[in-house]
Protein backbone atom coordinates (compact mmCIF):
# COMPACT_ATOMS: atom_id res chain seq x y z
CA UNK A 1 12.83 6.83 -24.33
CA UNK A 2 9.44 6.44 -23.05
CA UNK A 3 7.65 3.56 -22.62
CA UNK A 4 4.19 2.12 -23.04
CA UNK A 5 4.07 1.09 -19.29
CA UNK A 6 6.19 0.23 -16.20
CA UNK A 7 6.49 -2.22 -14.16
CA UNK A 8 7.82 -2.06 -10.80
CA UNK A 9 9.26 -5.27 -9.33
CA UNK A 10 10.66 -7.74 -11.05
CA UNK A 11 9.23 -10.99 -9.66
CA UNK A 12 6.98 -13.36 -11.23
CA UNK A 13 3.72 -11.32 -11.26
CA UNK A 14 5.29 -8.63 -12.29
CA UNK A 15 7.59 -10.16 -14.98
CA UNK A 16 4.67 -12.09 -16.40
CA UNK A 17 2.32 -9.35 -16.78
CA UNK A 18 5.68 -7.74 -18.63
CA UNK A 19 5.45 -10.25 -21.20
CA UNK A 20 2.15 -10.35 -21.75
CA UNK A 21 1.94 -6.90 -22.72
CA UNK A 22 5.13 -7.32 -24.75
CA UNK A 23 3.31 -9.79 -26.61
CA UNK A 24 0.38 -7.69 -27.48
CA UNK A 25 2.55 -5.02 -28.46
CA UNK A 26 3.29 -2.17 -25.88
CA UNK A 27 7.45 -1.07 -25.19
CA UNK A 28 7.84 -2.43 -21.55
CA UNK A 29 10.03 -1.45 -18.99
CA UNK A 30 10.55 -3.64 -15.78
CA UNK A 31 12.28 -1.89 -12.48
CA UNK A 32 13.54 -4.22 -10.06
CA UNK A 33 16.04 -3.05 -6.92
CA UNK A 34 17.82 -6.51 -6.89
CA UNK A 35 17.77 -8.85 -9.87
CA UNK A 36 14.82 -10.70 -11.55
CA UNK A 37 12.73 -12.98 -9.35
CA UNK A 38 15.58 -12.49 -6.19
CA UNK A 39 12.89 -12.20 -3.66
CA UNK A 40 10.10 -14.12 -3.15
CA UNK A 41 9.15 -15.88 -5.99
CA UNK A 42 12.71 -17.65 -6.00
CA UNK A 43 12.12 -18.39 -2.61
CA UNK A 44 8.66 -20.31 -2.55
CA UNK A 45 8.30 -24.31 -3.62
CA UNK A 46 6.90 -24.28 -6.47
CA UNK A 47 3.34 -25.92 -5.35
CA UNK A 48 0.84 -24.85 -7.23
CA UNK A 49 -2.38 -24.92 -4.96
CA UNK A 50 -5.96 -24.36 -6.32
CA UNK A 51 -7.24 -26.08 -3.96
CA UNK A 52 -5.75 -27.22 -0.85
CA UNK A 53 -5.35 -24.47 0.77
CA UNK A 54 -8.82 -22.52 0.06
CA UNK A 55 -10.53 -22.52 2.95
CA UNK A 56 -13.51 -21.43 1.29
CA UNK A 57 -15.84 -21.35 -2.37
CA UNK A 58 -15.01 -17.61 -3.81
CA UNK A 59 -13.54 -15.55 -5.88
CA UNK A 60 -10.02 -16.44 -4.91
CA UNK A 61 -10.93 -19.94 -5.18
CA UNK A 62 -12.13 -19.21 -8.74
CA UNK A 63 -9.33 -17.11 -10.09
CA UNK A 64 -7.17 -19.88 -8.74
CA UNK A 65 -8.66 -22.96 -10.35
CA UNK A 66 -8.74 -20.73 -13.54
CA UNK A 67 -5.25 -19.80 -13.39
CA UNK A 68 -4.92 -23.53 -12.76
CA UNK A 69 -6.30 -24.17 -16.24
CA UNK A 70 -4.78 -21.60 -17.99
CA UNK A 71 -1.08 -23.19 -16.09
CA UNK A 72 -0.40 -25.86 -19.30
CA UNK A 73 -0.51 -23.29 -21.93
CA UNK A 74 1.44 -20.63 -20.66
CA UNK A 75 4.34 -23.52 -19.62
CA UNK A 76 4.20 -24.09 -22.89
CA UNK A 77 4.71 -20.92 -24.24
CA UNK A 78 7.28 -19.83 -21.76
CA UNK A 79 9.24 -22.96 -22.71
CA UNK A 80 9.15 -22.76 -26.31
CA UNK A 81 10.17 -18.82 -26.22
CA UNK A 82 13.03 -19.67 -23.64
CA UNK A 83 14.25 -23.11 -24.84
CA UNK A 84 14.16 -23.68 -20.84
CA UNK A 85 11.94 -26.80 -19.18
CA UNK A 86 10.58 -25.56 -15.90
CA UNK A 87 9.55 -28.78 -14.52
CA UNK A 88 5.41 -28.22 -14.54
CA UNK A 89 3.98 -31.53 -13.92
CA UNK A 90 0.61 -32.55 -12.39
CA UNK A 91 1.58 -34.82 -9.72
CA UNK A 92 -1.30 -34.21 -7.23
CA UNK A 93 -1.36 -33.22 -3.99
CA UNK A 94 -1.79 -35.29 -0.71
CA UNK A 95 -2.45 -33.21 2.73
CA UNK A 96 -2.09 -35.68 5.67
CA UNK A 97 -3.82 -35.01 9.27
CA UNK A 98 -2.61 -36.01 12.24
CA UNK A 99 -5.50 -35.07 14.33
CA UNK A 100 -9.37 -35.43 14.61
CA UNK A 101 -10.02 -31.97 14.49
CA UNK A 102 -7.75 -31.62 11.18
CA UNK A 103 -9.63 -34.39 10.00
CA UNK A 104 -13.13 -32.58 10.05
CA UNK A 105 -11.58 -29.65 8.92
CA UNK A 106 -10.56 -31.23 5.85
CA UNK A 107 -13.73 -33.39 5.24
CA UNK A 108 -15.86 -29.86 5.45
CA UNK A 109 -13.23 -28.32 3.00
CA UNK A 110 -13.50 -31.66 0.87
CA UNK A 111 -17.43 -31.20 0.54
CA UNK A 112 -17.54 -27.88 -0.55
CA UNK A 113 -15.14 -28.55 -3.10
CA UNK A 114 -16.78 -31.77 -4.56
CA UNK A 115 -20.18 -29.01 -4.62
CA UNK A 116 -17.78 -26.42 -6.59
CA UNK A 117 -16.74 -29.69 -9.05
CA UNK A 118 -13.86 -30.33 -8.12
CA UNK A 119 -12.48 -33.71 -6.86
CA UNK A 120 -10.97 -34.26 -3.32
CA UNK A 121 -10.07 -38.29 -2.34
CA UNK A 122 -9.99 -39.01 1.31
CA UNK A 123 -7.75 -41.84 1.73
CA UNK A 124 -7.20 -44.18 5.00
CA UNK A 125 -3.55 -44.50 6.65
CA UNK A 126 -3.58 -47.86 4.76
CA UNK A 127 -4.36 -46.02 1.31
CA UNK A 128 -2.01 -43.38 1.72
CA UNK A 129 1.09 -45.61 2.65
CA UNK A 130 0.16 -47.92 -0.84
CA UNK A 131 0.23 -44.31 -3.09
CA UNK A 132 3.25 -42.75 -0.69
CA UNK A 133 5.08 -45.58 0.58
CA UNK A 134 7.58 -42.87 2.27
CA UNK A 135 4.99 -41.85 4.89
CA UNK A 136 5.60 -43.85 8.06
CA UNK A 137 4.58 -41.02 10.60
CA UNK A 138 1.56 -41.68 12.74
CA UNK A 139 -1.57 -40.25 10.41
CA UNK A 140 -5.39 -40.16 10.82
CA UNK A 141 -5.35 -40.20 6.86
CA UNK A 142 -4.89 -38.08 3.83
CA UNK A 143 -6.38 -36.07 1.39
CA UNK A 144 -5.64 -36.26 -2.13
CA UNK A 145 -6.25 -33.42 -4.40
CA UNK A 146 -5.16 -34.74 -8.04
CA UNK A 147 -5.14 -31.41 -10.27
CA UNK A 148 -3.04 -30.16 -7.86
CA UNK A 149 0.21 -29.57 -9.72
CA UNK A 150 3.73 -28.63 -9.01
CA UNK A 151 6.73 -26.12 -11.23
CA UNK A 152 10.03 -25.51 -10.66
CA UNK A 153 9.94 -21.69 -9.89
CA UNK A 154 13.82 -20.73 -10.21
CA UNK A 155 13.79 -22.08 -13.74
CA UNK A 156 10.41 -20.57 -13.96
CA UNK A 157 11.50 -17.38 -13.24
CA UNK A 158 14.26 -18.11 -15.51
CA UNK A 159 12.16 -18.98 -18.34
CA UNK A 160 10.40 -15.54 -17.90
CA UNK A 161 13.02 -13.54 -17.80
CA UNK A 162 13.98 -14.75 -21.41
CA UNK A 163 10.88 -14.70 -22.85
CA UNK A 164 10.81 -11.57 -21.54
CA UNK A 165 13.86 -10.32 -23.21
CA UNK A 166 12.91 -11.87 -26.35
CA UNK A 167 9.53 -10.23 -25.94
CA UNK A 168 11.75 -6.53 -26.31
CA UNK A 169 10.75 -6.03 -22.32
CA UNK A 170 13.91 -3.57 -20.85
CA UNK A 171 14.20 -5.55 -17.42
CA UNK A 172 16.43 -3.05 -15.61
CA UNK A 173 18.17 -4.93 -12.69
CA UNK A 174 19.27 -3.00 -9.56
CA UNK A 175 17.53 0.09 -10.19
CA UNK A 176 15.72 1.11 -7.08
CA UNK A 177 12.23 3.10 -7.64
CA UNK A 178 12.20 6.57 -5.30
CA UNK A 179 8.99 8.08 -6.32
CA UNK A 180 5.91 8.00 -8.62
CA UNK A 181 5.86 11.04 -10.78
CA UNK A 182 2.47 12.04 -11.31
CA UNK A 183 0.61 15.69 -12.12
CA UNK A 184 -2.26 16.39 -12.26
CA UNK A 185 -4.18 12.86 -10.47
CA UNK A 186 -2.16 10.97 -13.45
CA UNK A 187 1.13 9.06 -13.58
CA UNK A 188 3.56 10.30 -15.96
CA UNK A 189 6.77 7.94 -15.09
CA UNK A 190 9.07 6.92 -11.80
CA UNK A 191 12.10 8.27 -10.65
CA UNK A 192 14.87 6.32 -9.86
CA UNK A 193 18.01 6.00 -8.77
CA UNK A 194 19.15 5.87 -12.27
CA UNK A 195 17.27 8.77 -13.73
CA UNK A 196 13.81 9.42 -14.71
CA UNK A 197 11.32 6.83 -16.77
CA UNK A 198 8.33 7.94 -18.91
CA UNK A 199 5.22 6.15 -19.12
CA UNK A 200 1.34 6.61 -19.26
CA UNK A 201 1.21 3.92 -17.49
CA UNK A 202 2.75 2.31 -14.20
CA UNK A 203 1.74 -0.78 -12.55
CA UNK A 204 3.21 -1.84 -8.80
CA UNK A 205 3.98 -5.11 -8.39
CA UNK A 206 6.24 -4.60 -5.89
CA UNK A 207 4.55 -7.62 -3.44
CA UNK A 208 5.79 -6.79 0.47
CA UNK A 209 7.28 -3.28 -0.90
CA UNK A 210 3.98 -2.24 -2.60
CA UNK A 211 3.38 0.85 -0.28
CA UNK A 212 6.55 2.16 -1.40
CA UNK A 213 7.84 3.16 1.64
CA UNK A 214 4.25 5.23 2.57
CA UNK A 215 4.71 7.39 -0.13
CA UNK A 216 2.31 5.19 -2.45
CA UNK A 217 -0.93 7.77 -2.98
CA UNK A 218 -3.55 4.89 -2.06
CA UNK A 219 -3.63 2.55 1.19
CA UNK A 220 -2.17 -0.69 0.75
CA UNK A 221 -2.65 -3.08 3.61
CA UNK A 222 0.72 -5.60 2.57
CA UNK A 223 2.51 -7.18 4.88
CA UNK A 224 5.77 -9.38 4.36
CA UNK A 225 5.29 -12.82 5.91
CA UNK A 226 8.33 -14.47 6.10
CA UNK A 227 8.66 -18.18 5.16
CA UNK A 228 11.60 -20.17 6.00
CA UNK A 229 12.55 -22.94 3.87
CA UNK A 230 15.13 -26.45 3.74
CA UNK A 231 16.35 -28.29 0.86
CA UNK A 232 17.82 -31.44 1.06
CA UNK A 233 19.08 -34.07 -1.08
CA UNK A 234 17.40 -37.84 -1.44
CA UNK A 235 16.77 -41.11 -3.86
CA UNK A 236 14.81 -40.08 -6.91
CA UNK A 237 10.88 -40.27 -6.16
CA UNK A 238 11.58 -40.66 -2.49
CA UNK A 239 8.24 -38.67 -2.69
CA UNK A 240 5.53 -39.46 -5.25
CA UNK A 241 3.43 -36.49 -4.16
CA UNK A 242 3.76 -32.86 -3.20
CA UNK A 243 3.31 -34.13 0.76
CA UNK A 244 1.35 -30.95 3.12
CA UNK A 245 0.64 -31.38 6.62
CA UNK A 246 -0.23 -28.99 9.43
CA UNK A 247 3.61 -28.80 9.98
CA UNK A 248 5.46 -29.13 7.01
CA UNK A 249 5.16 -29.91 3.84
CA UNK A 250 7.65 -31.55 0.83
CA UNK A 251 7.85 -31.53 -2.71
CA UNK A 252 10.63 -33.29 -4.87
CA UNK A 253 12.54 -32.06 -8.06
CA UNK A 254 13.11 -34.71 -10.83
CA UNK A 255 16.50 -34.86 -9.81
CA UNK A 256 16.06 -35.77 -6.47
CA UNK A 257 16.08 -32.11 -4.31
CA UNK A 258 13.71 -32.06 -1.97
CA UNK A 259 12.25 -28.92 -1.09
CA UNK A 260 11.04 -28.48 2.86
CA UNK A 261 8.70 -25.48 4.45
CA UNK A 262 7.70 -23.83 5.69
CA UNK A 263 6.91 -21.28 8.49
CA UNK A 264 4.46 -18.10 8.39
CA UNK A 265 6.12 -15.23 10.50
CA UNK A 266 5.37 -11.90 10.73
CA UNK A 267 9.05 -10.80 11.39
CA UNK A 268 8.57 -7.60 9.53
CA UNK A 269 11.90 -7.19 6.78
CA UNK A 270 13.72 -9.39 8.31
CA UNK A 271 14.27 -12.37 6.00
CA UNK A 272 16.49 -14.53 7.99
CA UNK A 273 16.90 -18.07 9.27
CA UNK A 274 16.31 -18.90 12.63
CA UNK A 275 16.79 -21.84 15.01
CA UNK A 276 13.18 -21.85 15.79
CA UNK A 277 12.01 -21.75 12.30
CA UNK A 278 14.30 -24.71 11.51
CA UNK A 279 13.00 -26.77 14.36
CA UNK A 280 9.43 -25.82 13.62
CA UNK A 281 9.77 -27.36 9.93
CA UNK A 282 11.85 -30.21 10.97
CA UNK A 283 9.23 -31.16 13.38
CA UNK A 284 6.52 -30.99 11.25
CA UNK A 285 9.02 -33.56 8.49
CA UNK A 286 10.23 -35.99 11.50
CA UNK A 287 6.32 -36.30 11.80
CA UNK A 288 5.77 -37.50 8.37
CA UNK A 289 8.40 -40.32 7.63
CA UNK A 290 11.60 -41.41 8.95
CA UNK A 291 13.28 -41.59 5.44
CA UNK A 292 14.29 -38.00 5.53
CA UNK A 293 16.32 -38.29 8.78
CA UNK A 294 19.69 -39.10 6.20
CA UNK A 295 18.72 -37.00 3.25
CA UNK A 296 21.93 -34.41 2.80
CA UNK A 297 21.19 -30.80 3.95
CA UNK A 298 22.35 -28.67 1.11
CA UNK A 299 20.72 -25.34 0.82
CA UNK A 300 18.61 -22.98 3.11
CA UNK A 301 16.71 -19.77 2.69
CA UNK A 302 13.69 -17.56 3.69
CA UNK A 303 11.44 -15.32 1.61
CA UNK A 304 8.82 -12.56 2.00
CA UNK A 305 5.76 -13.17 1.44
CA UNK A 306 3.02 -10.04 0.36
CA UNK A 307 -0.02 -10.71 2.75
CA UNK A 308 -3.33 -8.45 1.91
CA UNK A 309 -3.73 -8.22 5.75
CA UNK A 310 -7.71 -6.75 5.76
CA UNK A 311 -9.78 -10.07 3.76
CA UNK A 312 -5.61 -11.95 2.75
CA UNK A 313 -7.18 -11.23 -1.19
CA UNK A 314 -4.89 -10.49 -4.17
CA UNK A 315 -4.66 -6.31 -5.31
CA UNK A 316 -5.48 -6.28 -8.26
CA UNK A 317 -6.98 -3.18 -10.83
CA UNK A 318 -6.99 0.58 -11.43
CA UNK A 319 -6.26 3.23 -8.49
CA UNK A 320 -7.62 6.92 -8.76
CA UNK A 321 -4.92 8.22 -10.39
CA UNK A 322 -5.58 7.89 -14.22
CA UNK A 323 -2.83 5.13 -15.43
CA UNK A 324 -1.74 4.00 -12.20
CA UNK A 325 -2.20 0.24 -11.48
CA UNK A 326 -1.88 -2.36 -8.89
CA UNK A 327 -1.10 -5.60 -8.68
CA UNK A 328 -0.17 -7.16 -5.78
CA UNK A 329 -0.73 -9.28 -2.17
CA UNK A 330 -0.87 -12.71 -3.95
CA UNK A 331 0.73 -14.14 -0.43
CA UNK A 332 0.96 -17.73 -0.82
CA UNK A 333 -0.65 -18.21 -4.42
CA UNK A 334 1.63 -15.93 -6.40
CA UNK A 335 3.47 -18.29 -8.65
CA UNK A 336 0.01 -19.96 -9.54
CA UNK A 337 -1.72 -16.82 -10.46
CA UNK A 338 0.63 -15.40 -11.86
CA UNK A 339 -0.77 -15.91 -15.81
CA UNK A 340 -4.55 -15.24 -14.24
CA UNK A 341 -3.01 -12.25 -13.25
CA UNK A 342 -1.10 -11.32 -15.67
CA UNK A 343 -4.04 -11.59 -18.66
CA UNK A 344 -6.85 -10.36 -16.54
CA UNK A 345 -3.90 -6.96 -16.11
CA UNK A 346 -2.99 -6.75 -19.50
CA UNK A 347 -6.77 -6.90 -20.56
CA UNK A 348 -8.30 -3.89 -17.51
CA UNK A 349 -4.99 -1.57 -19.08
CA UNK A 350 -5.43 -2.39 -22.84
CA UNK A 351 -9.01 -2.31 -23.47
CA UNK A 352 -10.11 -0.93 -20.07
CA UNK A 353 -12.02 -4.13 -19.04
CA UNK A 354 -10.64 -7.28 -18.11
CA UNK A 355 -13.03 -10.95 -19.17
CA UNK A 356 -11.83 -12.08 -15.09
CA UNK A 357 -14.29 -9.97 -12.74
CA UNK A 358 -11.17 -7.88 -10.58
CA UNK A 359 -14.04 -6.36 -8.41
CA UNK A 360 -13.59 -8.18 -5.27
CA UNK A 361 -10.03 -7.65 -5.77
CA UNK A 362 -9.51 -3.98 -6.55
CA UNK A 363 -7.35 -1.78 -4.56
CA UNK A 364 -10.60 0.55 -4.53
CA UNK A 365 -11.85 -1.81 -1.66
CA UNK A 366 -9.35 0.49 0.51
CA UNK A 367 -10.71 3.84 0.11
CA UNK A 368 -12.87 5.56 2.88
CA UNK A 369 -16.56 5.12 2.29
């Protein structure tokens, strides 16, 4: 039957924007190769930075901190429509440095920021060790960042795929997409390798896989970035804080995982653990406290990260074929813009305007002058 829209790719950005249009009405179809949320956004920790890693005031910043207000609500929602809790829960975030330089970095970041409105608190080695009494590593001092919140993103992803599915969205699992169909400079459907879809209108969300093997008909500059990751078991609130350093960074599940990163690779596909990204993270953990050294090892894994590799900005908006739509490149913010993204979509396809400005992010910023 045909649809109101598809989506390609089936992780959270793409999933979310699903059920948004679900909700306002349009039949949905979602094409993912492997199964819902298998790739990256089951592989990332869940930290949901507005913040801390901005380097500096624009739009990303601003889409971020709004997506960071919007984050409450559409837990909420999710939860309720899912009966699943997805463990969202504004903890704060504390980046340590280690060096001088790090140090000044931060404290240019943390001015800006308190000129946007925003708050940063720089704490001393002594503050930091009375808020995280787990840090015992040799620090300069931290920087707190207490909006800064934290969700688990497997149950997330969970909780999406059910509301999607309640929403009427057709997730179709282990369908791979093998070309857009379009006539005429406008999208008609996809082919797959399950047959033919319908739709006047197709969205890719298909993060590291957006060009679509070169066949997609607009540049996309995406780039997988692979990120390796450690979980480990410890005491309950071992960690009071989602911890970040220059090396490595920690955040801790209410039941006592701790989850470890990470590295930034350009490996190309290759989503594999190595013994170099290991070391790397451990490092950067043996650095920050002793009290990991006998937390349990019990799970291990590496991800794929989309990277916008011309100005490392979201895709997001219309392409030059009528009904075709992008949205894509979140690299390392995906899971926390994922309802930003997913309203701001819903609103440019619906009503052909979207209340977020998607200018500095459209995938028209590609096209020859």
């Amino acid at each position: 039957m045909p649809y109101d829209a598809i989506v390609l790719g089936g992780g959270i950005i793409g999933t979310a924007l699903a059920e948004e249009l679900a909700r306002r009405g349009q039949r949905i179809a979602v094409v993912e190769r492997g199964t819902v949320g298998s790739e990256a956004s089951n592989a990332a920790a869940g930290i949901l930075a507005a913040q801390v890693d901005l380097p500096a005031p624009g739009p990303l910043f601003e889409f971020c901190r709004a997506a960071r207000r919007m984050y409450p609500r559409w837990v909420e929602h999710l939860e309720r429509r899912s009966g699943i809790c997805v463990g969202f829960h504004v903890d704060g975030i504390l980046h340590l440095v280690l060096s001088g330089r790090e140090e000044q970095a931060m404290k240019r970041q943390a001015r800006w920021q308190r000129a946007q409105g925003v708050r940063v608190d720089q704490w001393s080695p002594k503050e930091v060790r009375r808020h995280e009494p787990v840090i015992d590593g040799k620090i300069r001092g931290g920087f707190h960042f207490p909006m800064e919140a934290q969700v688990d993103n497997v149950r997330l992803m969970e909780a999406l795929a059910a509301a999607c599915r309640k929403a009427g969205v057709s997730l179709q699992e282990r369908t791979a997409v093998r070309r857009l169909v379009v006539r005429d400079r406008t999208v008609r459907g996809v082919e797959t390798d399950r047959g033919a879809l319908e739709a006047p209108v197709v969205v890719n969300c298909l993060g590291s896989w957006a060009d679509l093997g070169d066949t997609f008909p607009l540049r996309l500059p995406v780039e997988p970035v692979r990120g390796q990751m450690l979980a480990f078991l410890g005491p309950k609130r071992l960690v009071r804080h989602a911890v970040m350093s220059s090396g490595a960074y920690v955040v801790q599940r209410r039941d006592g995982r701790l989850v470890v990163g990470s590295t930034l690779e350009r490996a190309g596909f290759h989503k594999a653990l190595t013994l170099e990204g290991i070391h790397a993270i451990l490092c950067g953990l043996r650095k920050l406290s002793r009290a990991f050294d006998q937390c349990a090892l019990i799970d291990s894994w590496a991800g794929l990260r989309p990277l916008t590799t011309t100005d490392k900005l979201p895709i997001l908006g219309r392409t030059p074929v009528e009904g075709l739509y992008v949205a894509t490149g979140h690299f390392r913010h995906g899971i926390l813009l994922a309802p930003t993204t997913a309203q701001a979509m819903a609103e440019l396809i619906l009503r052909g305007r979207s209340a977020f400005d998607l200018t500095p992010f459209s995938p028209l910023r590609f096209q020859p002058q």
